[in-house]
Protein backbone atom coordinates (compact mmCIF):
# COMPACT_ATOMS: atom_id res chain seq x y z
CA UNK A 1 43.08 59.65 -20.17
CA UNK A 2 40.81 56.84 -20.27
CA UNK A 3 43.30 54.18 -19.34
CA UNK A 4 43.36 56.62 -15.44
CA UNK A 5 39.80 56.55 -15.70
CA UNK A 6 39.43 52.42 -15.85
CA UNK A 7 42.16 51.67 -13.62
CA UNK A 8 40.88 53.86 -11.09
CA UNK A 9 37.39 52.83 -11.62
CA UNK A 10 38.75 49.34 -11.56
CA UNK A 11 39.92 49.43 -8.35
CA UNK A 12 37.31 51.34 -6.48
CA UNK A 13 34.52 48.48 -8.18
CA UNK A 14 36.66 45.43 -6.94
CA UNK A 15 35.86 46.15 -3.37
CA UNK A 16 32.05 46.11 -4.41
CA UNK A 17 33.04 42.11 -5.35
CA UNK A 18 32.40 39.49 -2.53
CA UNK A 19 34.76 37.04 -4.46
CA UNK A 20 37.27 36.91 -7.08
CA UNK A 21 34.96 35.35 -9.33
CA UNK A 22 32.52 38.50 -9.02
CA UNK A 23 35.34 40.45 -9.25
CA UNK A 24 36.17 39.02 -12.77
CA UNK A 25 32.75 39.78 -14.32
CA UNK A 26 33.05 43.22 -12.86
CA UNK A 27 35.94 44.11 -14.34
CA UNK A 28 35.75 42.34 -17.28
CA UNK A 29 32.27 44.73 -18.13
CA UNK A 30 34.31 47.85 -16.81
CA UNK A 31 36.75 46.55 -20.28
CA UNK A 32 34.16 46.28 -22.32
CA UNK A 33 32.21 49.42 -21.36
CA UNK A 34 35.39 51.69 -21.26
CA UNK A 35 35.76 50.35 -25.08
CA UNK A 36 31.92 50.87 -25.57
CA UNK A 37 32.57 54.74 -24.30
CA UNK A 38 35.33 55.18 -26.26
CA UNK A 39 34.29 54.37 -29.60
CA UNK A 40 31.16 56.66 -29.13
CA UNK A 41 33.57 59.40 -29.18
CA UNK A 42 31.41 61.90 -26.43
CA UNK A 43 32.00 65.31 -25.94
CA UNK A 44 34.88 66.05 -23.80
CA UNK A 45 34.26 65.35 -19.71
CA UNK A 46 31.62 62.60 -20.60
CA UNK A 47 32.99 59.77 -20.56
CA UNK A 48 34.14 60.04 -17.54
CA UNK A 49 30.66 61.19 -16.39
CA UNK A 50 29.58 58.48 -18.60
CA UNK A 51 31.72 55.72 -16.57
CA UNK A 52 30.96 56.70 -13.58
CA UNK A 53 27.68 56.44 -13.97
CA UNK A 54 28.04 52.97 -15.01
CA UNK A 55 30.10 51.54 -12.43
CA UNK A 56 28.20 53.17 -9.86
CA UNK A 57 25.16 51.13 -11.02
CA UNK A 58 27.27 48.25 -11.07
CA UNK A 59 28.27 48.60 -7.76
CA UNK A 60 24.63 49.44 -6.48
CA UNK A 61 23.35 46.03 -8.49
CA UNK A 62 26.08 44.07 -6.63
CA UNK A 63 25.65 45.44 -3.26
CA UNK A 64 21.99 45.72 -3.58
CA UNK A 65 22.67 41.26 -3.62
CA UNK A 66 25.80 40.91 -1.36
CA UNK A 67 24.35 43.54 1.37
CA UNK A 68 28.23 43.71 1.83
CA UNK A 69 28.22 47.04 2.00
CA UNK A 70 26.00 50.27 2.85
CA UNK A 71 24.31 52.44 0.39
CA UNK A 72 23.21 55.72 1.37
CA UNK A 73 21.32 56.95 -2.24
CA UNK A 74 19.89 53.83 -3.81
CA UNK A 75 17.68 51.39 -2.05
CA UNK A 76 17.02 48.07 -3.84
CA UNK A 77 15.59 45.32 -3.06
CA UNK A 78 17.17 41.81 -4.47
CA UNK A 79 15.61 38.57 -4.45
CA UNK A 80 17.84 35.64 -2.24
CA UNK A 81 20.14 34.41 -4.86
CA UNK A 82 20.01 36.95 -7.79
CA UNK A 83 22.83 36.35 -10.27
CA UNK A 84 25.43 38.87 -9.53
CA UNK A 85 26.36 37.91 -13.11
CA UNK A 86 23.09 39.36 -14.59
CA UNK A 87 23.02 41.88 -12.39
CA UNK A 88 26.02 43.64 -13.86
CA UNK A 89 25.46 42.79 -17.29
CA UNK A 90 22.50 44.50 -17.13
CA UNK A 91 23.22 47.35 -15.42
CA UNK A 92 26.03 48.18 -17.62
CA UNK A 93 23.76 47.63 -21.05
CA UNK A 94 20.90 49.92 -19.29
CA UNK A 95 22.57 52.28 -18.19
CA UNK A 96 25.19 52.77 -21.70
CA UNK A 97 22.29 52.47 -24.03
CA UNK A 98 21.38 55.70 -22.40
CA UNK A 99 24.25 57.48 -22.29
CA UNK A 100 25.96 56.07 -25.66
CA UNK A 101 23.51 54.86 -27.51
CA UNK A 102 25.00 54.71 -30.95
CA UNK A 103 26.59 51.83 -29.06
CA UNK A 104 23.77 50.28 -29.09
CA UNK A 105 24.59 47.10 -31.48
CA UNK A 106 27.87 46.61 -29.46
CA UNK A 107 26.28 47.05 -26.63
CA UNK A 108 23.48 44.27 -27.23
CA UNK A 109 25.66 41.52 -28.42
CA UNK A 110 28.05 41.92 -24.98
CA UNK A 111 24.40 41.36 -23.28
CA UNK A 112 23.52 38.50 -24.66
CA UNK A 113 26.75 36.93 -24.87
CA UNK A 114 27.12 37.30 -21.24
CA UNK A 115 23.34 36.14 -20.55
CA UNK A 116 24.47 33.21 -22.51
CA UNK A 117 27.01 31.95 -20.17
CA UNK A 118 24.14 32.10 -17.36
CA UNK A 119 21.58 29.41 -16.79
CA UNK A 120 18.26 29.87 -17.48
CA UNK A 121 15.85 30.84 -14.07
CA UNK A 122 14.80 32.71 -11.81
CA UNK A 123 18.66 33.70 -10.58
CA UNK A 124 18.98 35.02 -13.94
CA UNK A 125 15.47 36.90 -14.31
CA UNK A 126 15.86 38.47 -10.47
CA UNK A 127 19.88 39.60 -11.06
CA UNK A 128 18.28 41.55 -14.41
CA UNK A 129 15.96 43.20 -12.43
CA UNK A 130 18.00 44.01 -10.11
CA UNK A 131 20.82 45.32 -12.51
CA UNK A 132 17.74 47.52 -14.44
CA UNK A 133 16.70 48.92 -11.37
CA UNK A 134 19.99 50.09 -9.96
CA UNK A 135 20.61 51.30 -13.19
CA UNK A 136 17.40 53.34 -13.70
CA UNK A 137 18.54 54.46 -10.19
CA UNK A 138 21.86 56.01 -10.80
CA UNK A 139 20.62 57.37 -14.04
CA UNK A 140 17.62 59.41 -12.33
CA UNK A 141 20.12 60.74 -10.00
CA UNK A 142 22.31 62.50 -12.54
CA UNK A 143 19.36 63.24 -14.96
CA UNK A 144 19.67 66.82 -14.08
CA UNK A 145 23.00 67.32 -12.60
CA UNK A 146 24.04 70.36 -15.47
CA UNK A 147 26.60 68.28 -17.67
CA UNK A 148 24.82 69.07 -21.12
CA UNK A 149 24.92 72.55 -19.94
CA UNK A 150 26.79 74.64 -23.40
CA UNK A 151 30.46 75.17 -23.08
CA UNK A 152 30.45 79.48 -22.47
CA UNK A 153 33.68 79.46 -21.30
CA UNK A 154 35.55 82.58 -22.39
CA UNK A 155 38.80 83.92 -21.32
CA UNK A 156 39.27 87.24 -18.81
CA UNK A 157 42.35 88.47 -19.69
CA UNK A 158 42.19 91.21 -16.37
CA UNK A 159 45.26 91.70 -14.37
CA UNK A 160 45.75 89.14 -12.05
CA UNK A 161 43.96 86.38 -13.33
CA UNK A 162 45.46 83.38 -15.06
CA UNK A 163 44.31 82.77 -18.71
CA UNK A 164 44.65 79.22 -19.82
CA UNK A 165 46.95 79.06 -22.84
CA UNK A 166 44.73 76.59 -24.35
CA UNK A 167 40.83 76.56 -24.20
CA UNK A 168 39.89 73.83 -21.23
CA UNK A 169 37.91 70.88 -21.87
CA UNK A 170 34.24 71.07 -20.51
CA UNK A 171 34.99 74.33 -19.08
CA UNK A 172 31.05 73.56 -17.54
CA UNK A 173 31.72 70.80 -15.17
CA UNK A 174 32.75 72.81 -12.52
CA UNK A 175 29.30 74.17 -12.26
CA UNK A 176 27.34 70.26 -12.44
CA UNK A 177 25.80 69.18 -9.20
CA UNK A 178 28.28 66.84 -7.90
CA UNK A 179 27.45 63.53 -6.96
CA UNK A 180 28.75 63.18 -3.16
CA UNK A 181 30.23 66.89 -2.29
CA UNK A 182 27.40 69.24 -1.40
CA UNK A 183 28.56 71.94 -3.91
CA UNK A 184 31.18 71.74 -6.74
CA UNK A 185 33.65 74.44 -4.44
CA UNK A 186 33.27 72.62 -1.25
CA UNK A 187 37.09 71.82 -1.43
CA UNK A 188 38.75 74.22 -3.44
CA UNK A 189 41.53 76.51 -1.88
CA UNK A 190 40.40 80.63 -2.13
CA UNK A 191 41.64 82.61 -4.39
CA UNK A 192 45.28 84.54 -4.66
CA UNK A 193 45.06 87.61 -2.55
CA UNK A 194 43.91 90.49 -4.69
CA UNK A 195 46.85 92.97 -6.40
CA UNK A 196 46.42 95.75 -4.16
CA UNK A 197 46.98 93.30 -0.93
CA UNK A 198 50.12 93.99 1.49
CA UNK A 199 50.65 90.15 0.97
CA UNK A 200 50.38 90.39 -3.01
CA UNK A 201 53.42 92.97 -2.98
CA UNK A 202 55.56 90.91 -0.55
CA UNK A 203 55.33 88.31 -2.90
CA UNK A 204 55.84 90.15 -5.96
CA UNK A 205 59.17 91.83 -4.38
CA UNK A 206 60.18 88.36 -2.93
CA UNK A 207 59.85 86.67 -6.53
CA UNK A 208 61.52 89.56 -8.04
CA UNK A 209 64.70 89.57 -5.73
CA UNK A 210 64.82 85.62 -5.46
CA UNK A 211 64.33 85.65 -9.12
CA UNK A 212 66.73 88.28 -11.12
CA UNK A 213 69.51 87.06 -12.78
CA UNK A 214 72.74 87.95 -10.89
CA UNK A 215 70.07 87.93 -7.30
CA UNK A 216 72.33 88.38 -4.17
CA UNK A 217 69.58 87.11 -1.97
CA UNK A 218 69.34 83.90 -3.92
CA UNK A 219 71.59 81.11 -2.35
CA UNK A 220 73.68 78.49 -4.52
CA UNK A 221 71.34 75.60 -3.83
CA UNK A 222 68.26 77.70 -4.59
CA UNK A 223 69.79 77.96 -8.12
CA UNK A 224 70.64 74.50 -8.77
CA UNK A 225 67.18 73.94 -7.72
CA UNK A 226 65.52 76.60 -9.96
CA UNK A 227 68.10 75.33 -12.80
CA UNK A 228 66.76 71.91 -12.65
């Protein structure tokens, strides 16, 4: 699960990088804070809440200095010359001290080993800032988007409606304010027709004819296919 979640955070940060060399810091901190979420052990659905959140500061701090790219929901402001370097370092440690911070010792020596690599100035002092703010940023924005809502899920076990055989993780997310789509159902299909629907019983009889055992409707290749 959280190998997906890097790799596809991975790539989707990497585009944020105006060279290969900013590329390697970002994805060397998306390592380190995947680890750093992982070993805090959050409830299920946050880490990837937890990640995202972190790489989108990332990629705010970065773009916020490369102006390579738009940004529609944070607006920062970054001194000529801000270390990209410090920007993500500290965007990553501000914005995981808040959302793991029993991490907090791990967290701190990745900072300053990575300050440590970076000369001493005011490249260093403005790509902090600027890796603070975005993170403060991205961190107001999903203050109160409903993911420490309590789990209530419980199962309906009506006719017609599918019952998970096992009890979902975060059963709440669907009902957090999402971060781009303007509601949480903006792209989900609508739901099966009801059982009293002309197009529920030609189903039903089409399943039940293609289905049965010895079915006479039911070609040869639709069984090998079923079969396998």
């Amino acid at each position: 699960m959280h190998a997906n979640l890097r790799n596809m955070i991975v790539a989707a940060i990497m585009a944020g990088a105006s060279s290969s060399a900013y590329a390697d810091v970002v994805t060397d901190w998306n390592v380190k804070a995947g680890d750093i979420v992982i070993a805090a052990k959050l409830p299920p659905g946050m880490p990837y809440r937890a990640m995202a959140a972190v790489q989108s500061a990332v990629y705010e701090a970065v773009n916020a200095i490369t102006k390579r790219y738009p940004s529609n929901r944070v607006q920062l402001d970054a001194a000529p010359g801000a270390s990209i370097e410090g920007a993500v370092a500290a965007a990553n440690r501000m914005t995981l001290a808040r959302l793991a911070p029993a991490q907090q010792p791990a967290l701190d020596s990745a900072f300053q080993a990575a300050l440590a690599a970076i000369p001493d100035g005011a490249a260093k002092t403005e790509g902090i800032a600027v890796g603070e703010s975005a993170a403060n940023a991205v961190l107001s924005m999903c203050a109160d988007d409903g993911a420490d809502t309590p789990e209530s899920y419980r199962p309906y076990t009506t006719a017609g409606v599918y019952v998970p055989t096992v009890i979902p993780d975060a059963a709440q997310f669907p009902h957090r304010k999402p971060w781009l789509m303007t509601r949480a159902d903006q792209f989900r299909p609508g739901p099966p027709p009801s059982l009293d629907s002309e197009i529920w019983a030609r189903d039903y009889n089409e399943i039940k004819s293609l289905g049965a055992k010895n079915s006479a409707s039911r070609t040869a290749e639709q069984t090998d296919i079923a079969r396998f």
